[in-house]
N, C-alpha and C. Protein backbone atom coordinates (compact mmCIF):
# COMPACT_ATOMS: atom_id res chain seq x y z
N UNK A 1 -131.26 119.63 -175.02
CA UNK A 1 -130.21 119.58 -174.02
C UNK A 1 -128.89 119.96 -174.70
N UNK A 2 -127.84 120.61 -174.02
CA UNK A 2 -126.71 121.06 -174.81
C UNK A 2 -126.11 120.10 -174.83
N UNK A 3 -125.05 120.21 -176.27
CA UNK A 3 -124.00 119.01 -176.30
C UNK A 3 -123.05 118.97 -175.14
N UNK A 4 -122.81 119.62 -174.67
CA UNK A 4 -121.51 119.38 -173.50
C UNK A 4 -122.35 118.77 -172.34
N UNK A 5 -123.63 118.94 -171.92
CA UNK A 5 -124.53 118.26 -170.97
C UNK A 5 -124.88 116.92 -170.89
N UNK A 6 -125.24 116.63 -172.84
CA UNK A 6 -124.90 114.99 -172.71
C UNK A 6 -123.85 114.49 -172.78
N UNK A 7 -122.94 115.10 -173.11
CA UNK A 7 -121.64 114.45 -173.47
C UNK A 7 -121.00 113.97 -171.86
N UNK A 8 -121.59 114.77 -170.84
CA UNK A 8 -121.15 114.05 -169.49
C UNK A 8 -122.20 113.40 -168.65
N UNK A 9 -123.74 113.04 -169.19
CA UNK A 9 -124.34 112.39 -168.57
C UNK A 9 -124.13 111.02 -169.42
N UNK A 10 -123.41 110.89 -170.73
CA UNK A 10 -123.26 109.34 -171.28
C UNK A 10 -122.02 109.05 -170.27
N UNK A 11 -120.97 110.10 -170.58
CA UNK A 11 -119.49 110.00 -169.47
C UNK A 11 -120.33 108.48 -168.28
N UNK A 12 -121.02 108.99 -167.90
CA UNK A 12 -121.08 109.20 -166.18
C UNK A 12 -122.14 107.36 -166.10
N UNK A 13 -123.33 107.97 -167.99
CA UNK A 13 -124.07 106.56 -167.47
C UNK A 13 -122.55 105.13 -168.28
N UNK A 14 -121.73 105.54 -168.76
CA UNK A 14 -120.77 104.66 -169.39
C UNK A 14 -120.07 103.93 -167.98
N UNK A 15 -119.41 104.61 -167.38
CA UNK A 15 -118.49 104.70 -166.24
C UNK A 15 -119.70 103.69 -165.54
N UNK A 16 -120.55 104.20 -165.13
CA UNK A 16 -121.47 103.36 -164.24
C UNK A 16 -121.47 102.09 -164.52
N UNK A 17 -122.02 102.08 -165.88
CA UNK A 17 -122.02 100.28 -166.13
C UNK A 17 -120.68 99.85 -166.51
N UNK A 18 -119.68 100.15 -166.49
CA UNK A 18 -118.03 99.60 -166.87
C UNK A 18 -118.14 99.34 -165.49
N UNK A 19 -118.38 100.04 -164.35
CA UNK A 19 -118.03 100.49 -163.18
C UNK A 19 -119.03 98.43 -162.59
N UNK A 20 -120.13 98.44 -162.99
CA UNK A 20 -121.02 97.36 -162.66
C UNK A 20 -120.48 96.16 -163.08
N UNK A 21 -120.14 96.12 -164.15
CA UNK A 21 -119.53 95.10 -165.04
C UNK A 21 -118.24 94.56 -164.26
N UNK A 22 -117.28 95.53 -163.87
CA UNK A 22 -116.70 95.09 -163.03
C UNK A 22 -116.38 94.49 -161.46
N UNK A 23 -117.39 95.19 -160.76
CA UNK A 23 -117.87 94.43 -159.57
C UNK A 23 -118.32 93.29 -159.53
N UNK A 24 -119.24 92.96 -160.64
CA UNK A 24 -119.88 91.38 -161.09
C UNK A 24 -118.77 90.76 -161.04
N UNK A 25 -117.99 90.68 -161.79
CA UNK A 25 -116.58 89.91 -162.56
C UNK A 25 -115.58 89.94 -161.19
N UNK A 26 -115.65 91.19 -160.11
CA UNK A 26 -114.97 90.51 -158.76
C UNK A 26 -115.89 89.63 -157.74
N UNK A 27 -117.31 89.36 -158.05
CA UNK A 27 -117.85 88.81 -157.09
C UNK A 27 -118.91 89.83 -156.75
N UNK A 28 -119.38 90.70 -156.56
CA UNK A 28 -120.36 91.31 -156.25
C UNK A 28 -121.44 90.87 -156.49
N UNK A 29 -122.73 91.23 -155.58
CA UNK A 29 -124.26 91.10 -156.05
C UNK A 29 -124.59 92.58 -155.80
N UNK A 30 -124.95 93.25 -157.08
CA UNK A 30 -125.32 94.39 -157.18
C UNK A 30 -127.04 94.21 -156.52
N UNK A 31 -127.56 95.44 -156.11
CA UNK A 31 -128.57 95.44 -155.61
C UNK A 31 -129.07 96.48 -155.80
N UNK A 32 -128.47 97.71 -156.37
CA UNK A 32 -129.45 98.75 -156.69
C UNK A 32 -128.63 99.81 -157.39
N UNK A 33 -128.94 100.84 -158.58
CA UNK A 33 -128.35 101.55 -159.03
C UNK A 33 -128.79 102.82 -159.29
N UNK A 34 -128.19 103.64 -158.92
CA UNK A 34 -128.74 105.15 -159.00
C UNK A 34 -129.65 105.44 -158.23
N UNK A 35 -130.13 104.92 -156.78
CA UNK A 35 -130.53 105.30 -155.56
C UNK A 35 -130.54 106.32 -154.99
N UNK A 36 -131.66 107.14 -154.92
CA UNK A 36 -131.92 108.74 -154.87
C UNK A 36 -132.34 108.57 -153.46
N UNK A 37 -132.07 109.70 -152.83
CA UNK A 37 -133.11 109.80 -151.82
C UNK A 37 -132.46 111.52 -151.82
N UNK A 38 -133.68 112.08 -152.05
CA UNK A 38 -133.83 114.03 -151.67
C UNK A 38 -132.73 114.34 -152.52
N UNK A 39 -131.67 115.08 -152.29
CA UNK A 39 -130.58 115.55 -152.87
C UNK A 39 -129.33 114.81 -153.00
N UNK A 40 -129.74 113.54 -152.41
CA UNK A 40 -128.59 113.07 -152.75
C UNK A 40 -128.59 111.61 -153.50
N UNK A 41 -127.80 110.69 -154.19
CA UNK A 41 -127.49 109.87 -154.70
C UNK A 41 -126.35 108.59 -154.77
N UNK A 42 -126.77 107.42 -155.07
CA UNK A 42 -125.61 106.38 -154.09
C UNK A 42 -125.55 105.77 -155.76
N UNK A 43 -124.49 105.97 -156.58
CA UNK A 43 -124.23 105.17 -157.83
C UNK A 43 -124.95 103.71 -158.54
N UNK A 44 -124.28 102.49 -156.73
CA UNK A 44 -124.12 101.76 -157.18
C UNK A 44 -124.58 101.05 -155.56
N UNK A 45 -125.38 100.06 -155.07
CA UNK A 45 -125.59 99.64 -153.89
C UNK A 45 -125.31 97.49 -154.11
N UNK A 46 -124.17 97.80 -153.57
CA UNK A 46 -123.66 95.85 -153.73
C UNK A 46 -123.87 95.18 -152.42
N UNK A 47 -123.41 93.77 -152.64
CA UNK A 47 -122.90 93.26 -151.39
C UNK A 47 -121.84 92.53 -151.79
N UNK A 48 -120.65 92.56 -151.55
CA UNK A 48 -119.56 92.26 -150.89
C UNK A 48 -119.33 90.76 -150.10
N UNK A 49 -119.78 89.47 -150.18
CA UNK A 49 -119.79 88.83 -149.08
C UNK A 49 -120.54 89.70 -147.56
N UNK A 50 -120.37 89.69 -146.40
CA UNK A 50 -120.81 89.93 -145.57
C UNK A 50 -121.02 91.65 -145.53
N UNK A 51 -120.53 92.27 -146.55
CA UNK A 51 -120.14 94.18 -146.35
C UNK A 51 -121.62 94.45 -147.57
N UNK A 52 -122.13 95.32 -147.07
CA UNK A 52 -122.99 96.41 -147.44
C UNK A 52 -122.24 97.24 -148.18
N UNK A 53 -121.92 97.31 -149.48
CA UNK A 53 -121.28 98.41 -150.41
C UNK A 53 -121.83 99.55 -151.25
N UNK A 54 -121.91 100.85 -150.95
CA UNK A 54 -121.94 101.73 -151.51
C UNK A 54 -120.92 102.80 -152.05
N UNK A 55 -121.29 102.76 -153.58
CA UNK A 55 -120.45 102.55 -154.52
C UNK A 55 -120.21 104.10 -155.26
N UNK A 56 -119.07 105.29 -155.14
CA UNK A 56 -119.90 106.20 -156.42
C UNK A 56 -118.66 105.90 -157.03
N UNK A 57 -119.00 106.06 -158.11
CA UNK A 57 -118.10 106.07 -159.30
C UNK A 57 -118.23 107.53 -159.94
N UNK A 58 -116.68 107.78 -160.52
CA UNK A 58 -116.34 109.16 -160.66
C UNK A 58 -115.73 108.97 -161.84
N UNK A 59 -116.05 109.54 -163.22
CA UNK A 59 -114.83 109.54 -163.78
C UNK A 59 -114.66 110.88 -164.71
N UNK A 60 -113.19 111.02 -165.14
CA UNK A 60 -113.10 111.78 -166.22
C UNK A 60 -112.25 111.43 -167.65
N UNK A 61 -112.35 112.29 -168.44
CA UNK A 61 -111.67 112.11 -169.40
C UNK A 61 -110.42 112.59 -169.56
N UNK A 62 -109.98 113.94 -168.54
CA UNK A 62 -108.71 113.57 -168.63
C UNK A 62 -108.62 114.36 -167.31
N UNK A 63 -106.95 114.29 -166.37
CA UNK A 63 -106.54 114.64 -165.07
C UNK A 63 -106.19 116.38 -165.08
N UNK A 64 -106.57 117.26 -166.17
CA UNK A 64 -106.02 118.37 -165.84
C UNK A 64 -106.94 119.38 -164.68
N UNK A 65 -107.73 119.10 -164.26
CA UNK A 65 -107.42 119.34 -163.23
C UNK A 65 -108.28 118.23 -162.00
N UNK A 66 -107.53 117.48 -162.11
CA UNK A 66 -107.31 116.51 -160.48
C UNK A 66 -108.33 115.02 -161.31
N UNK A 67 -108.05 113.72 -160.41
CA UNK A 67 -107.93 113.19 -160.92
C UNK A 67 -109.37 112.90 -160.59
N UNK A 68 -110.44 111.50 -160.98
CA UNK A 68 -111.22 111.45 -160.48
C UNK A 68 -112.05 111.18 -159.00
N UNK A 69 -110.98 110.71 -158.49
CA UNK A 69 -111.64 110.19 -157.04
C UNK A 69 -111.11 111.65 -155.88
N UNK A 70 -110.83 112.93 -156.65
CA UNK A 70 -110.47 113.84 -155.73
C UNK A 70 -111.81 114.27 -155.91
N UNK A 71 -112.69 114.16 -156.72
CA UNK A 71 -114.10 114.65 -157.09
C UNK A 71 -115.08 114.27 -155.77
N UNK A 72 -114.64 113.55 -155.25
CA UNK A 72 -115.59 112.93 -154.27
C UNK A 72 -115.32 113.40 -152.66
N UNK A 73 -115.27 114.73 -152.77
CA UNK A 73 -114.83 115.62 -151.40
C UNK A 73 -115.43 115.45 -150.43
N UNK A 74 -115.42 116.32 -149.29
CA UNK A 74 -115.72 116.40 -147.89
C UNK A 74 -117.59 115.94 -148.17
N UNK A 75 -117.82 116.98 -149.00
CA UNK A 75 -119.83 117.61 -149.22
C UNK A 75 -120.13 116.23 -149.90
N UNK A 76 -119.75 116.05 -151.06
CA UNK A 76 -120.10 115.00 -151.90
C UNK A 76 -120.01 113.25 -150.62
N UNK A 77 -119.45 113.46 -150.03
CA UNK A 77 -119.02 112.19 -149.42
C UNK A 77 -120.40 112.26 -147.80
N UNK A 78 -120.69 113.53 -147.37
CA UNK A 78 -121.87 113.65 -146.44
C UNK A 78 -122.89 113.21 -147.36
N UNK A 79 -123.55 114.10 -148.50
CA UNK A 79 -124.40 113.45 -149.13
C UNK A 79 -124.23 111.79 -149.26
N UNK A 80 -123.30 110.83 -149.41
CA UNK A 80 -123.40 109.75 -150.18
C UNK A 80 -123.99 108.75 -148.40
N UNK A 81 -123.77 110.01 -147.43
CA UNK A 81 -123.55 109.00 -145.99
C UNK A 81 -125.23 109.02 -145.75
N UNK A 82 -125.17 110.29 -146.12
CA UNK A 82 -126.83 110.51 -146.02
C UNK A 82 -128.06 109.51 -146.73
N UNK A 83 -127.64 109.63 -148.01
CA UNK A 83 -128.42 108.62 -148.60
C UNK A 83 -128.27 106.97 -148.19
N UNK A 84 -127.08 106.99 -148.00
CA UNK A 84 -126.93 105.40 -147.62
C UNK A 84 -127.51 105.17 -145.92
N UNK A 85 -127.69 106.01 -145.34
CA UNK A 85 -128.76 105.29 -143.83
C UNK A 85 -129.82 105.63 -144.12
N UNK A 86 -130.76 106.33 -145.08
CA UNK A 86 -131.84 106.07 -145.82
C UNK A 86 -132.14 104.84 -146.23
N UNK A 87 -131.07 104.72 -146.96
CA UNK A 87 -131.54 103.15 -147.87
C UNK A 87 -131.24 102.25 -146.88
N UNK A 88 -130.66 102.28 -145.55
CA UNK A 88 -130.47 101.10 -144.92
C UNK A 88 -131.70 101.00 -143.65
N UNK A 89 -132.08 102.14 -143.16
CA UNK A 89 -133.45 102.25 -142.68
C UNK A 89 -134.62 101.58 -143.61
N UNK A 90 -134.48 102.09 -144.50
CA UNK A 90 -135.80 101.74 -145.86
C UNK A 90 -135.79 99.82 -146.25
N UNK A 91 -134.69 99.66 -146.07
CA UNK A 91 -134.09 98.09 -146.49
C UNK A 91 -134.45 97.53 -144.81
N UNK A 92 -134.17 98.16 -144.03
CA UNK A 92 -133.99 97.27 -142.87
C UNK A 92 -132.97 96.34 -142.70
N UNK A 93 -131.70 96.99 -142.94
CA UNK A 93 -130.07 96.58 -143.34
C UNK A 93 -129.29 97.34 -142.45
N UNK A 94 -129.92 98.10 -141.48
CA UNK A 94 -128.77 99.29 -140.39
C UNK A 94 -127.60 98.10 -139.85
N UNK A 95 -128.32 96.98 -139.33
CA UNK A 95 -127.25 96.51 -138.63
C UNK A 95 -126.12 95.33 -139.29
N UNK A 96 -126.32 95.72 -140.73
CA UNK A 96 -125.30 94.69 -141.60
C UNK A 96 -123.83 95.58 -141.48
N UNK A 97 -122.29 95.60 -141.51
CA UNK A 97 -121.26 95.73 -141.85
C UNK A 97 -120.99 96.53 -143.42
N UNK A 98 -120.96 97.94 -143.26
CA UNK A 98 -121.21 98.80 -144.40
C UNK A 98 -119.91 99.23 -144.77
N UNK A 99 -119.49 99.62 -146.26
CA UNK A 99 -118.48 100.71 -146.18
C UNK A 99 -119.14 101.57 -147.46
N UNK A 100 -117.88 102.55 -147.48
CA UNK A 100 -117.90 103.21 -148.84
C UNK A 100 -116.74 103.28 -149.82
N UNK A 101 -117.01 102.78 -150.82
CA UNK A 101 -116.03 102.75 -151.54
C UNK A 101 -115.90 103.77 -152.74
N UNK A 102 -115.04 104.09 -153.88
CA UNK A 102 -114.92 105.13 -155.01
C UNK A 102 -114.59 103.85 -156.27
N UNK A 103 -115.31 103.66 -157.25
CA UNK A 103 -114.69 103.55 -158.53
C UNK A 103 -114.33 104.94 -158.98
N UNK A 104 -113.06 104.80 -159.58
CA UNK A 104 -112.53 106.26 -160.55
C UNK A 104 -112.18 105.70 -161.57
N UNK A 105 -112.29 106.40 -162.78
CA UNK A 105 -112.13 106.06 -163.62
C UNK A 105 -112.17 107.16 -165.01
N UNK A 106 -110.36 106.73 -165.07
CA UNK A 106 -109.88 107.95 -165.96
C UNK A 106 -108.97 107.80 -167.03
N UNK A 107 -108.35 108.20 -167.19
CA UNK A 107 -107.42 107.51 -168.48
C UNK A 107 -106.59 106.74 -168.70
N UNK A 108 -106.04 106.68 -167.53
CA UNK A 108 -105.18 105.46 -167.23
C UNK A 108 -106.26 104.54 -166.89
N UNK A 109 -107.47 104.07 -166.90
CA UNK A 109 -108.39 103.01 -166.47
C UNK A 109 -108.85 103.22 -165.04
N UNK A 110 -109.13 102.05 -164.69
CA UNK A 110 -110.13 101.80 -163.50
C UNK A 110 -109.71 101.50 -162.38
N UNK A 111 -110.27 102.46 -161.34
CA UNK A 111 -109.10 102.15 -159.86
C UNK A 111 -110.33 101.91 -158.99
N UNK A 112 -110.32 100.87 -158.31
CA UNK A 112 -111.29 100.54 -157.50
C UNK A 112 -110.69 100.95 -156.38
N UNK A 113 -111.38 102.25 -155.21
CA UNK A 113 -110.76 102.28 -153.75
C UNK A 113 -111.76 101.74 -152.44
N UNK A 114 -111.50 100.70 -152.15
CA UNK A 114 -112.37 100.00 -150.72
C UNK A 114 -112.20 100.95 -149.73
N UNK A 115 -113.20 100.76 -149.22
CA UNK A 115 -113.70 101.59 -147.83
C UNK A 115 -112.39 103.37 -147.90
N UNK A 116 -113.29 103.83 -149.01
CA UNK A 116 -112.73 104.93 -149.25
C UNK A 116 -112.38 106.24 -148.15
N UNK A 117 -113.86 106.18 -147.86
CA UNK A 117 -114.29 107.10 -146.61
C UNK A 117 -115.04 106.18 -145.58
N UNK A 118 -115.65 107.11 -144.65
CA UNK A 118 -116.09 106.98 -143.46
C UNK A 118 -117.48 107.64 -143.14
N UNK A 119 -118.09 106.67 -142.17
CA UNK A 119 -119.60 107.72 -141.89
C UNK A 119 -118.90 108.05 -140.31
C-alpha cells in the first residue's frame, strides 16, 4: 500500500477513536462503528439519551484547503442518510428520534456539530 494511503487511513482510524473517546466522556452509548451498507458508510452509530446518533467524523491535518466538516457535502451527506435507514430498518429503530451529526477534527482540535444535517 503507498505511504500517502496509509498515512490517511491511520489519519481517519485515529480521528475515529479520539472522535469515540470523546462521545463516551459526554455521555454517549456507542453502538456501532464503521457501519457499511453498499457504498456507503456511518463512522460512528450512538445514542444520545432518547436521539439515535449518527456520527461521521472528518478530519485533517491542516485547513489549506477548507476545513474539515466542509468535507462532508451535499453527496457525502445522501450517502450517510442512506446508510442510516438501512441500519434503522435492519435494527428495527425507524421510529426512535434520529439526527446527524459531524465530528471535525483539525488543528485547532475537536469540534463536535449536533444535528449537522438533515434527511
Amino acid at each position: 500500500m503507498p505511504e500517502q494511503k496509509q498515512k490517511h487511513l491511520s489519519l481517519g482510524r485515529s480521528a475515529e477513536a479520539q472522535a469515540v473517546k470523546y462521545l463516551k466522556k459526554q455521555g454517549y452509548r456507542i453502538l456501532r462503528t464503521n457501519f457499511r451498507l453498499k457504498q456507503a458508510e456511518i463512522d460512528i452509530i450512538a445514542r444520545d439519551g432518547q436521539w439515535l446518533v449518527f456520527v461521521e467524523v472528518k478530519a485533517r491535518r491542516s485547513c489549506l484547503f477548507g476545513g474539515p466538516a466542509e468535507a462532508v457535502n451535499l453527496k457525502k451527506q445522501g450517502k450517510i442518510i442512506q446508510a442510516a435507514r438501512g441500519y434503522m430498518a435492519y435494527e428495527k429503530t425507524e421510529f426512535l428520534p434520529a439526527r446527524f451529526d459531524v465530528i471535525a477534527i483539525g488543528p485547532d482540535g475537536l469540534e463536535h456539530i449536533k444535528d449537522a444535517f438533515e434527511s
